[in-house]
C-alpha atoms as a PDB file:
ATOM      1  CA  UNK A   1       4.502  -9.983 -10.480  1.00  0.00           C
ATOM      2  CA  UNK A   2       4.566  -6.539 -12.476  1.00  0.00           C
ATOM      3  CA  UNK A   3       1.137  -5.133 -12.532  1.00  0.00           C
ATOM      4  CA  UNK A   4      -0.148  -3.873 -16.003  1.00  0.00           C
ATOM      5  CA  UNK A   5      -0.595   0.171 -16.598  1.00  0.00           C
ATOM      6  CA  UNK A   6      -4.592  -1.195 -17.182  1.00  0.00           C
ATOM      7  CA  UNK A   7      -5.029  -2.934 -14.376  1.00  0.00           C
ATOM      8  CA  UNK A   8      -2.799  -0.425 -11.993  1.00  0.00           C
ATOM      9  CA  UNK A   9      -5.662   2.127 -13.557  1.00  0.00           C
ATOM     10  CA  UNK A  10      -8.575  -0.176 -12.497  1.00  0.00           C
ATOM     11  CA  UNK A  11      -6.639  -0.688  -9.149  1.00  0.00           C
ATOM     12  CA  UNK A  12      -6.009   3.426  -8.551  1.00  0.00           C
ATOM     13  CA  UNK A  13     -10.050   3.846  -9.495  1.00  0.00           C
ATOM     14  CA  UNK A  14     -10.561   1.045  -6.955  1.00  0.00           C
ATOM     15  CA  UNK A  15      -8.308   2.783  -4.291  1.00  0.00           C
ATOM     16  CA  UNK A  16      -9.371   6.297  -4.621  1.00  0.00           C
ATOM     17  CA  UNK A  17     -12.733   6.319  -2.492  1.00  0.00           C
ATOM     18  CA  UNK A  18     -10.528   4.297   0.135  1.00  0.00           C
ATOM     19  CA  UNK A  19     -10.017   5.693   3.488  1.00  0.00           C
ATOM     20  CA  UNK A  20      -6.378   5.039   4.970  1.00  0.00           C
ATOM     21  CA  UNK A  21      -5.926   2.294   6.873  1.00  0.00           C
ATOM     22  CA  UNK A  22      -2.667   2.118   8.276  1.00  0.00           C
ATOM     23  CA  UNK A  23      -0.624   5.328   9.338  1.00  0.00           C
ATOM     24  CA  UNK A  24       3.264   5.192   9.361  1.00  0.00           C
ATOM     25  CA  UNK A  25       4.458   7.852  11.603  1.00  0.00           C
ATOM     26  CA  UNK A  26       7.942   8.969  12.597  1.00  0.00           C
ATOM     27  CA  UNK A  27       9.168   5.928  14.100  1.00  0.00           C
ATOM     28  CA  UNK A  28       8.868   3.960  10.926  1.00  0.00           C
ATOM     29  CA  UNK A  29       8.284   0.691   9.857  1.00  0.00           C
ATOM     30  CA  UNK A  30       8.616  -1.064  13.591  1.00  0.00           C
ATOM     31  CA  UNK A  31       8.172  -4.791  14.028  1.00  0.00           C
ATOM     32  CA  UNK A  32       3.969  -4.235  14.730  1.00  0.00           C
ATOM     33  CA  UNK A  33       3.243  -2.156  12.085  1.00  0.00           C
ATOM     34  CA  UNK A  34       4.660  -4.504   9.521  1.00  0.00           C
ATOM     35  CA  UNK A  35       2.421  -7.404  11.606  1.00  0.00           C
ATOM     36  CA  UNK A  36      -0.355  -4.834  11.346  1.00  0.00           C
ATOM     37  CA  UNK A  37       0.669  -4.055   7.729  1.00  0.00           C
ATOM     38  CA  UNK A  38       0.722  -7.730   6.255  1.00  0.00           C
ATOM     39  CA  UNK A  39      -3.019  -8.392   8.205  1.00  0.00           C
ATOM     40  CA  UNK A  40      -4.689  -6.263   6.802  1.00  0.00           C
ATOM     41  CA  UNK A  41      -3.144  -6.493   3.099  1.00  0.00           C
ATOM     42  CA  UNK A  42      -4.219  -9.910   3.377  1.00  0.00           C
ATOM     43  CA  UNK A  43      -7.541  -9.690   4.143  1.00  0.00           C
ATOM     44  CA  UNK A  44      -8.288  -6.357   1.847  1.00  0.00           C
ATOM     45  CA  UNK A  45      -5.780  -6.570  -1.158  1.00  0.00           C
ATOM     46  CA  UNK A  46      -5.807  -3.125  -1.939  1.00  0.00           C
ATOM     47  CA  UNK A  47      -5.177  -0.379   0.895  1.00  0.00           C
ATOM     48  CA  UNK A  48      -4.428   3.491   1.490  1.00  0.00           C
ATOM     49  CA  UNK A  49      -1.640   4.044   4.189  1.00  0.00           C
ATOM     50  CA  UNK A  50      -0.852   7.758   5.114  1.00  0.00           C
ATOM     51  CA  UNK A  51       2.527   8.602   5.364  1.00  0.00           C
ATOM     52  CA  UNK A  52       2.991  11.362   8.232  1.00  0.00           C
ATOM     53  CA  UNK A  53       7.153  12.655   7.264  1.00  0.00           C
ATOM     54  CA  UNK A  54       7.067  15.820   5.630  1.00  0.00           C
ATOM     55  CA  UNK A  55      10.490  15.287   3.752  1.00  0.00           C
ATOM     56  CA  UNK A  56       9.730  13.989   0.115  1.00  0.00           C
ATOM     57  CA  UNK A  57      12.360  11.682  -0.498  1.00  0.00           C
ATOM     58  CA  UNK A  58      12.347  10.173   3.274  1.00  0.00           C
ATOM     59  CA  UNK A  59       8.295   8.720   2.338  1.00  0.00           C
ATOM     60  CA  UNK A  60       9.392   7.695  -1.118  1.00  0.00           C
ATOM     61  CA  UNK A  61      12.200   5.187   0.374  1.00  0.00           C
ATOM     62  CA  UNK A  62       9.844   4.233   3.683  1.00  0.00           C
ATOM     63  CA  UNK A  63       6.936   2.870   1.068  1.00  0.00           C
ATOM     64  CA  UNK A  64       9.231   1.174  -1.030  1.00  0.00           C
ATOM     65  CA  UNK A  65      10.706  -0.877   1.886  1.00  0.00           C
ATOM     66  CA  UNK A  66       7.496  -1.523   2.906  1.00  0.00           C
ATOM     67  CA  UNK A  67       6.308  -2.791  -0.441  1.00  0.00           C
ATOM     68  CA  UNK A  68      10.383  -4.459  -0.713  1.00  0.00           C
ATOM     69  CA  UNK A  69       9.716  -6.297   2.753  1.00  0.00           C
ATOM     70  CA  UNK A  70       5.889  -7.396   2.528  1.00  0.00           C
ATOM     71  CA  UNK A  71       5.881  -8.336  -1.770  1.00  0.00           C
ATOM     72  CA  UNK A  72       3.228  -5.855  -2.473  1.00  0.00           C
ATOM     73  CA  UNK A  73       3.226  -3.470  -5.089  1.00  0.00           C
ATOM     74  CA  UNK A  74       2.898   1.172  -5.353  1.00  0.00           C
ATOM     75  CA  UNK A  75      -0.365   1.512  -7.284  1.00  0.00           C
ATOM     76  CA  UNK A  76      -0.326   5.083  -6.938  1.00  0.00           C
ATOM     77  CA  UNK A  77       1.135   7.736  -4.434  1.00  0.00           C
ATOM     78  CA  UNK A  78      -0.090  11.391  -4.350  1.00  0.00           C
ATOM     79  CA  UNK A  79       1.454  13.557  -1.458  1.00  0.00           C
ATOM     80  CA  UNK A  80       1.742  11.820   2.451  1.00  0.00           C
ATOM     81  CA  UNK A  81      -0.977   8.933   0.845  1.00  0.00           C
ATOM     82  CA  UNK A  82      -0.355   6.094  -1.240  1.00  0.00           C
ATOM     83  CA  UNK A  83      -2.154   3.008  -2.690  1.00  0.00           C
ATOM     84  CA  UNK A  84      -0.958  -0.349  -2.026  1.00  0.00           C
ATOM     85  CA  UNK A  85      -1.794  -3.689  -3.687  1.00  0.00           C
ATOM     86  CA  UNK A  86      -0.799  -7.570  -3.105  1.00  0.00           C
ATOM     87  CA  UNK A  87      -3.382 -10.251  -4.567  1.00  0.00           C
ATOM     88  CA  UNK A  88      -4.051 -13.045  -2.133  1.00  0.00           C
ATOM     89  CA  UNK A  89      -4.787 -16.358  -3.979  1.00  0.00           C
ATOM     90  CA  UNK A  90      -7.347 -17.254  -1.136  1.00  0.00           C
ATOM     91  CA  UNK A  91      -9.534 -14.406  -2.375  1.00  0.00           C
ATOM     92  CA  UNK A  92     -11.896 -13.848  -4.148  1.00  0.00           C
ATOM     93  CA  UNK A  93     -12.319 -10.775  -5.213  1.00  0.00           C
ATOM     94  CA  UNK A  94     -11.829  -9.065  -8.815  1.00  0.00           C
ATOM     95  CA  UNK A  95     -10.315  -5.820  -8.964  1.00  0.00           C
ATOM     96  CA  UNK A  96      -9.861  -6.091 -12.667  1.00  0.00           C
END
């Protein structure tokens, strides 16, 4: 599901007073931080994971996969922080 560029703004708006949640750190995207991951993307729908690899191009590819892997989608990514979002259909919350 391709998010529109209105409701990616809504969702970004949403997302920017978020603290981040999850923290990838040099080891990647191990088996229990994709568990960890796909928990708490559940429950919230929308969440802020810091990224802590200095190279560019390395935390590009690692959120990606993670977004390839767990069906959730960029909303936004600004330096070593990035916005993730995946609608449960259990929820009930309205982001937009």
């Amino acid at each position: 599901m391709k998010i529109k560029q209105s409701e990616k703004k809504a969702l970004k708006a949403a997302g920017h007073n978020l603290k981040p949640v999850i923290t990838i750190g040099i080891n990647g995207l191990s088996e229990s931080l994709l568990s960890e991951f796909e928990k708490t993307i559940d429950h919230h729908e929308l969440i802020k994971i810091r990224i802590r690899i200095s190279d560019k191009s390395s935390r590009k590819e690692l959120i990606e996969e993670l977004c390839d892997k767990s069906k959730s989608q960029i909303v936004s990514t600004v330096g070593s922080t990035a916005i993730v979002y995946r609608k449960n259909p259990k929820s009930q919350k309205k982001f937009f």
